[in-house]
C-alpha atoms as a PDB file:
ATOM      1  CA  UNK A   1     -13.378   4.604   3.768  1.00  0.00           C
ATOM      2  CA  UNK A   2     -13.356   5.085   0.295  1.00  0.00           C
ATOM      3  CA  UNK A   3     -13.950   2.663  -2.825  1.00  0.00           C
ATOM      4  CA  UNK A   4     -10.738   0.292  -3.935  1.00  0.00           C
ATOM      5  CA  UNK A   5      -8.782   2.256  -6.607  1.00  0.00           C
ATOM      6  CA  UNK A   6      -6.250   0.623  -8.416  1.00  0.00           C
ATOM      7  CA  UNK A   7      -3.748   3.482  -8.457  1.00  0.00           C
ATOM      8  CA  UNK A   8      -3.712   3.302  -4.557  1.00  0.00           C
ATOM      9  CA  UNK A   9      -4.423  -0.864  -3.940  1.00  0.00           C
ATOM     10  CA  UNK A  10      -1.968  -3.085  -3.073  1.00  0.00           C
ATOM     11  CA  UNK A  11      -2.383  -7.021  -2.541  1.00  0.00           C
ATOM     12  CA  UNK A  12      -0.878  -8.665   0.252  1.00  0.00           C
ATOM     13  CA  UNK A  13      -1.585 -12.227   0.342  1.00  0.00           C
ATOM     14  CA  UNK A  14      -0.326 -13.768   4.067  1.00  0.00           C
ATOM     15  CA  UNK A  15       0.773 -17.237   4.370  1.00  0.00           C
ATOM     16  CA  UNK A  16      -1.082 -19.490   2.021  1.00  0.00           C
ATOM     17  CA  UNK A  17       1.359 -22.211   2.737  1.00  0.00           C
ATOM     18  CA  UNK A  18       1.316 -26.163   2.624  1.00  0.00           C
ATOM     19  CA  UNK A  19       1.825 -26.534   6.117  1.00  0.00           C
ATOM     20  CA  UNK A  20      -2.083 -24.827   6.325  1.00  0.00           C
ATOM     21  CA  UNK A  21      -3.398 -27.300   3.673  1.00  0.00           C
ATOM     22  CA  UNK A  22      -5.324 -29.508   5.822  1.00  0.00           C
ATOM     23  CA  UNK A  23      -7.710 -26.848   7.315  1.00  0.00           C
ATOM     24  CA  UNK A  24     -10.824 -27.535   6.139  1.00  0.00           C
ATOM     25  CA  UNK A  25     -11.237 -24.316   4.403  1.00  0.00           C
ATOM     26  CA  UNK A  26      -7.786 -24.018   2.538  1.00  0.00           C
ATOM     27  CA  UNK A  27      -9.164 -25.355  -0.824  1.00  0.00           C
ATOM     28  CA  UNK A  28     -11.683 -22.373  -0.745  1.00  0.00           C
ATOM     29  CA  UNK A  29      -9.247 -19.712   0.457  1.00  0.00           C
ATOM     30  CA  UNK A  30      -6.714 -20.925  -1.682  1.00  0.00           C
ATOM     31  CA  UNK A  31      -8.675 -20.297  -4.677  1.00  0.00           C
ATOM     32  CA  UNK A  32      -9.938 -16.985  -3.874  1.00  0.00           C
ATOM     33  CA  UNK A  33      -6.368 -15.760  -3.215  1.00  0.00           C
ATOM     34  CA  UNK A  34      -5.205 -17.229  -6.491  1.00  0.00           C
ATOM     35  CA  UNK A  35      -8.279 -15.428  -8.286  1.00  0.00           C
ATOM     36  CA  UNK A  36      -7.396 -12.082  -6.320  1.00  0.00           C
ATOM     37  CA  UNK A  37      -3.528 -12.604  -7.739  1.00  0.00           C
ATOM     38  CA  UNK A  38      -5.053 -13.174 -10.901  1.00  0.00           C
ATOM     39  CA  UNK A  39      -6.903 -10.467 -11.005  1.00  0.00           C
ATOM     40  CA  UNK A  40      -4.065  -8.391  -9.700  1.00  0.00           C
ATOM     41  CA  UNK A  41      -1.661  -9.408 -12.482  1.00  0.00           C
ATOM     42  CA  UNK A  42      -4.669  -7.976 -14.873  1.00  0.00           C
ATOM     43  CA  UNK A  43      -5.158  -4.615 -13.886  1.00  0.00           C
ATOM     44  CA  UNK A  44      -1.286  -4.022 -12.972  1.00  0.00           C
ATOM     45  CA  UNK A  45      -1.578  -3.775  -8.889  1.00  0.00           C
ATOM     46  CA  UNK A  46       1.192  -4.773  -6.689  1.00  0.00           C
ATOM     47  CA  UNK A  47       1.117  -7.653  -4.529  1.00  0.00           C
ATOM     48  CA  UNK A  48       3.439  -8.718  -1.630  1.00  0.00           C
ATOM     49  CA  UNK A  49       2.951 -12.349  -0.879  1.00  0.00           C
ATOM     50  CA  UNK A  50       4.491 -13.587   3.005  1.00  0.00           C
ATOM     51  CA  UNK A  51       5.452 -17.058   3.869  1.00  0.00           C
ATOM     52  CA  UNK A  52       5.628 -17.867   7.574  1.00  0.00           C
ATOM     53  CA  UNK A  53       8.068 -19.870   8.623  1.00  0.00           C
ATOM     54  CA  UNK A  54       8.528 -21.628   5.341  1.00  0.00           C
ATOM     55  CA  UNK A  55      11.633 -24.088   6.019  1.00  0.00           C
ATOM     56  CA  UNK A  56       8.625 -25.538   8.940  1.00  0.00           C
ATOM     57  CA  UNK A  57       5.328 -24.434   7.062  1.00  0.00           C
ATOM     58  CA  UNK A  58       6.527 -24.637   3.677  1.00  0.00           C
ATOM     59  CA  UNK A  59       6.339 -22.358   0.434  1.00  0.00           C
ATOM     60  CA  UNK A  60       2.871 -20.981  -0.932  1.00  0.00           C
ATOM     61  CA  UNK A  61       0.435 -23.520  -2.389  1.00  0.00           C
ATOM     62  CA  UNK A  62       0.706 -23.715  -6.138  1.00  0.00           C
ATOM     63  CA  UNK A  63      -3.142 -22.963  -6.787  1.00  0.00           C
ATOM     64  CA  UNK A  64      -2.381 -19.899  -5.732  1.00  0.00           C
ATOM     65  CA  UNK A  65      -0.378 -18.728  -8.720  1.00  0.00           C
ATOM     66  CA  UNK A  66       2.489 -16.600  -7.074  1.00  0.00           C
ATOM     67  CA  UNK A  67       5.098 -16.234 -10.413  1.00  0.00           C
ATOM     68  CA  UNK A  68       6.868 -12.928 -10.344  1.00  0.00           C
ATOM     69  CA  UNK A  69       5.500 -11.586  -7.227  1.00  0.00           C
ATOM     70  CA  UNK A  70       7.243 -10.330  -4.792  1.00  0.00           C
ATOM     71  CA  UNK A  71       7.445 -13.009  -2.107  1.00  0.00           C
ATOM     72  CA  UNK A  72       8.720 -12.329   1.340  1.00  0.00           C
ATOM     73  CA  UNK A  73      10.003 -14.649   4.332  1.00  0.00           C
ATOM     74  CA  UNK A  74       8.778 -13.941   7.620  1.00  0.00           C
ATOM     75  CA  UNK A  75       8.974 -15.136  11.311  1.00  0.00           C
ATOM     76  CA  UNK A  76       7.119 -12.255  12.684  1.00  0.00           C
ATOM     77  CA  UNK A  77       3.142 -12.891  12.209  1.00  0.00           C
ATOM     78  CA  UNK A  78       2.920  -9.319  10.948  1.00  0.00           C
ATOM     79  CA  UNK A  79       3.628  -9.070   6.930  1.00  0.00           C
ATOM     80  CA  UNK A  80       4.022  -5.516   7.743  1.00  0.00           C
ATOM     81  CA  UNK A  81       7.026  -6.271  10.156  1.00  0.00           C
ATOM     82  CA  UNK A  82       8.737  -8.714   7.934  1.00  0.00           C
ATOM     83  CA  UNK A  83      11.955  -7.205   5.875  1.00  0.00           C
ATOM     84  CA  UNK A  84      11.192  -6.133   2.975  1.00  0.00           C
ATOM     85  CA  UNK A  85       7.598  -5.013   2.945  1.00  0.00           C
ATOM     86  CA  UNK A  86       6.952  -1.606   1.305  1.00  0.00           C
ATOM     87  CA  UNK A  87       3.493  -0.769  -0.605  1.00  0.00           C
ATOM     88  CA  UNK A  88       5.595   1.760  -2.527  1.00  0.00           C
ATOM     89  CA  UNK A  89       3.781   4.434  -1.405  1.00  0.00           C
ATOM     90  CA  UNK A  90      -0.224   2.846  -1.838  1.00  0.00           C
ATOM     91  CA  UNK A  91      -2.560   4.077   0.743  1.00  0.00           C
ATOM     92  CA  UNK A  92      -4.856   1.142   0.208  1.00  0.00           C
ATOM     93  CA  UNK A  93      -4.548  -2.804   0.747  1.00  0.00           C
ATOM     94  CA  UNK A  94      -6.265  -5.658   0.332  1.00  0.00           C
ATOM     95  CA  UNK A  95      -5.271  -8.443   2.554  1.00  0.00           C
ATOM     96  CA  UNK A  96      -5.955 -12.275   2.030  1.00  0.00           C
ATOM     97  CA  UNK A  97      -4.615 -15.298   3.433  1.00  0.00           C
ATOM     98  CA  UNK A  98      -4.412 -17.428   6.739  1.00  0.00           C
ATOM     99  CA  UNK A  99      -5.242 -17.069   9.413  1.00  0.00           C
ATOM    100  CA  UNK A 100      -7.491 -14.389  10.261  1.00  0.00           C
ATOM    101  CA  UNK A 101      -7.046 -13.612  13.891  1.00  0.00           C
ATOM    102  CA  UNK A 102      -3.379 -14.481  13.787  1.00  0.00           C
ATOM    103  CA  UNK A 103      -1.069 -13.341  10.902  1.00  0.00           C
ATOM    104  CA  UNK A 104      -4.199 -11.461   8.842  1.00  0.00           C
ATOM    105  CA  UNK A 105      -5.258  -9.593  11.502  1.00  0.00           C
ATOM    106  CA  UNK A 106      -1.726  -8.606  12.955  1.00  0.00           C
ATOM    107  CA  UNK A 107      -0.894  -7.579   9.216  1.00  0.00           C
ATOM    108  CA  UNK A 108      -4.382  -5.696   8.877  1.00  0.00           C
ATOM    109  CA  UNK A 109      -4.141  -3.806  12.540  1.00  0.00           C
ATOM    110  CA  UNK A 110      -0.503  -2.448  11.474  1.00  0.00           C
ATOM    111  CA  UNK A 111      -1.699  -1.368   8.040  1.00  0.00           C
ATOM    112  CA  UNK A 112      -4.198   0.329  10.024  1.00  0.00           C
ATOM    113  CA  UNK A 113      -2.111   2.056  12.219  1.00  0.00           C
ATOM    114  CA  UNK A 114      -0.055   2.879  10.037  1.00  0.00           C
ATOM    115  CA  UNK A 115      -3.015   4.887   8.390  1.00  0.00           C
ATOM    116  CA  UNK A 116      -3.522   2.329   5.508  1.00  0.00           C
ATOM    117  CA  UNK A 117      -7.483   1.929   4.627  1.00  0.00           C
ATOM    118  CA  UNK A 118      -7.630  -2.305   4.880  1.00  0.00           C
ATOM    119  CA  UNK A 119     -10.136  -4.329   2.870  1.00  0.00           C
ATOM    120  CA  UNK A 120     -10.384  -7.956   4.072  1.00  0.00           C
ATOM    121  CA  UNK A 121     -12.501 -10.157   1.286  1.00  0.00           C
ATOM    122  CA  UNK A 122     -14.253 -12.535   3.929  1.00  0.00           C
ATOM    123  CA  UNK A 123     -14.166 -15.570   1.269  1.00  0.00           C
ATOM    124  CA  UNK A 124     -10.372 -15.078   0.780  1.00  0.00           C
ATOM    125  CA  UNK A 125      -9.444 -15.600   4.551  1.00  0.00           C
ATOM    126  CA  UNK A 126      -9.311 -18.476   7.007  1.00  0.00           C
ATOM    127  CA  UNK A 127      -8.483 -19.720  10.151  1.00  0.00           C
ATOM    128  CA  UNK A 128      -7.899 -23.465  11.513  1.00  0.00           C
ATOM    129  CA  UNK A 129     -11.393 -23.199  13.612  1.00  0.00           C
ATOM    130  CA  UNK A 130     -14.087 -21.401  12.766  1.00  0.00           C
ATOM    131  CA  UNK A 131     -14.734 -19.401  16.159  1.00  0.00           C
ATOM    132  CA  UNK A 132     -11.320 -18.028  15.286  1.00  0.00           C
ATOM    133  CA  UNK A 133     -12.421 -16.874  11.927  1.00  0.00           C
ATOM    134  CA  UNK A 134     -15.654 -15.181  13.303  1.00  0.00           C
ATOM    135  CA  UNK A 135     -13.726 -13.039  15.970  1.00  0.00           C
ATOM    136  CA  UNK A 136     -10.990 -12.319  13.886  1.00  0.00           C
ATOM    137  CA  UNK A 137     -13.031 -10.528  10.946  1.00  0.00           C
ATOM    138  CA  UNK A 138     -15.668  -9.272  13.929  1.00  0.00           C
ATOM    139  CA  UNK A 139     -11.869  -7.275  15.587  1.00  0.00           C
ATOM    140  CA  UNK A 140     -10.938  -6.363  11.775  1.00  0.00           C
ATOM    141  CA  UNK A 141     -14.300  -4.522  10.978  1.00  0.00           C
ATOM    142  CA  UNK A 142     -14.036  -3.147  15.065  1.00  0.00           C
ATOM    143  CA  UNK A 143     -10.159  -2.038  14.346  1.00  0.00           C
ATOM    144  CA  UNK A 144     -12.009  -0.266  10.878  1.00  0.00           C
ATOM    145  CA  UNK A 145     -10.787  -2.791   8.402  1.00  0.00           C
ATOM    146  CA  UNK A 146     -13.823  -3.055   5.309  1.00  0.00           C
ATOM    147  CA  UNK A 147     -14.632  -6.716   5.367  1.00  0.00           C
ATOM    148  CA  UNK A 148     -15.949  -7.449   2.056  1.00  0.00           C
ATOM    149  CA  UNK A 149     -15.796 -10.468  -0.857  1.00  0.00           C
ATOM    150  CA  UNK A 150     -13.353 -10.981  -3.737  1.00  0.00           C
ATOM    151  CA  UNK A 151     -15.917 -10.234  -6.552  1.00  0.00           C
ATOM    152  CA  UNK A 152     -16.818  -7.049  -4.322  1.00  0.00           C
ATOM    153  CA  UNK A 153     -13.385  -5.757  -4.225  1.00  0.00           C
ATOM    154  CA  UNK A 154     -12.675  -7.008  -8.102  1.00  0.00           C
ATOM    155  CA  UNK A 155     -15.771  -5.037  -9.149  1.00  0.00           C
ATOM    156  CA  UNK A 156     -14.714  -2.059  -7.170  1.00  0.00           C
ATOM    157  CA  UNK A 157     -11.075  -2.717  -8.755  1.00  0.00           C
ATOM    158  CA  UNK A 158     -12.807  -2.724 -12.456  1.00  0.00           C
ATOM    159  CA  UNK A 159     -15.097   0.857 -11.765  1.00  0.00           C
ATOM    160  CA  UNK A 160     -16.584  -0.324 -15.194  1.00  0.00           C
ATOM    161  CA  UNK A 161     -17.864  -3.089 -17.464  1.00  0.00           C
ATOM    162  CA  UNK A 162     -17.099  -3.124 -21.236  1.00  0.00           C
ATOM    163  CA  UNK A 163     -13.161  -2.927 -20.569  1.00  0.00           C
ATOM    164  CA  UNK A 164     -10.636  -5.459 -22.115  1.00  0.00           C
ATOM    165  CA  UNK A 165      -9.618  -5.763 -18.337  1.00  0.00           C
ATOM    166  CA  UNK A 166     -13.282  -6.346 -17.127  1.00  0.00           C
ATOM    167  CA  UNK A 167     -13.641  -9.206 -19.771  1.00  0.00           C
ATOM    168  CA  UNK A 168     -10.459 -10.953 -17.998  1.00  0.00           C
ATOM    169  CA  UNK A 169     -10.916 -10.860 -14.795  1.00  0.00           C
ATOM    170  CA  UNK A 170     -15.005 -11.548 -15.272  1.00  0.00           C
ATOM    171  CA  UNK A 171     -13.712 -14.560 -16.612  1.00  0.00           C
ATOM    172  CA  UNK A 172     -11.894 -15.557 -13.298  1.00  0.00           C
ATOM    173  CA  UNK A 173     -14.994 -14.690 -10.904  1.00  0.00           C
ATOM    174  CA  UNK A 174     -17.741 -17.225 -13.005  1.00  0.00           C
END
């Protein structure tokens, strides 16, 4: 497992939806995915954003920030198995979202076997209970996901302070 590079990183942000908005910890992960879009948009990496289900769990909360990204409809709880995912050829991915031992972690196992390195930013995941949340990151680090934070990942993302681009997105992480 190598360091995030954003010539090989991909974001894939899984199911942020309404129908998730009263878990107790959707404000939180809801922010941190917005901030990871954010910061995508900045230094020029490719995100994929899933909706499960969305005529029942409707569309991706608006704090999230999704414009022009490339949003895909799913009933599988694998992004990976939904049509229309492609990296585009990117050997890395970060993966966000809810929830993490259901739809994450099916997304981050076939990235995995697939031969994708996986970085899961602990702060930018959830799940509707928290025992659910602790096994599901515990199986993600097992499976050889890197479970890490969003400003860990961003900083990894930057390589280097002083840059127009570090400025930005140092701006979305105070």
């Amino acid at each position: 497992m190598g360091l995030l590079a954003r010539e090989r990183a991909t974001l894939v942000v899984v199911d942020v939806q309404e129908g998730f908005r009263g878990y107790e910890t959707f404000a939180a992960v809801a922010a941190a995915c917005g901030k990871l879009l954010s910061a995508a948009r900045v230094l020029e990496l490719p995100a994929i954003v899933s909706e499960q289900y969305p005529k029942g769990l409707g569309h991706t909360a608006p704090e999230v920030g999704v414009s022009f990204e490339r949003t895909i409809e799913k009933t599988v709880f694998s992004a990976v198995r939904a049509d229309g995912f492609d990296l585009a050829g990117r050997r890395q991915a970060i993966v966000c979202g809810i929830e993490a031992h259901v739809c994450v972690s099916q997304t981050v196992h076939d990235l995995l076997a697939d031969g994708i390195e996986v970085h899961v930013p602990a702060d930018a995941v959830g799940s509707r209970h928290e025992l659910d949340y602790t096994r599901g990151l515990e199986r993600l680090e097992r499976a050889g996901a890197v479970v890490t934070t969003v400003e860990a990942a961003l900083f990894e993302l930057l390589g280097r302070a002083g840059t127009p681009e570090f400025k930005a997105v140092q701006q979305l992480i105070i």
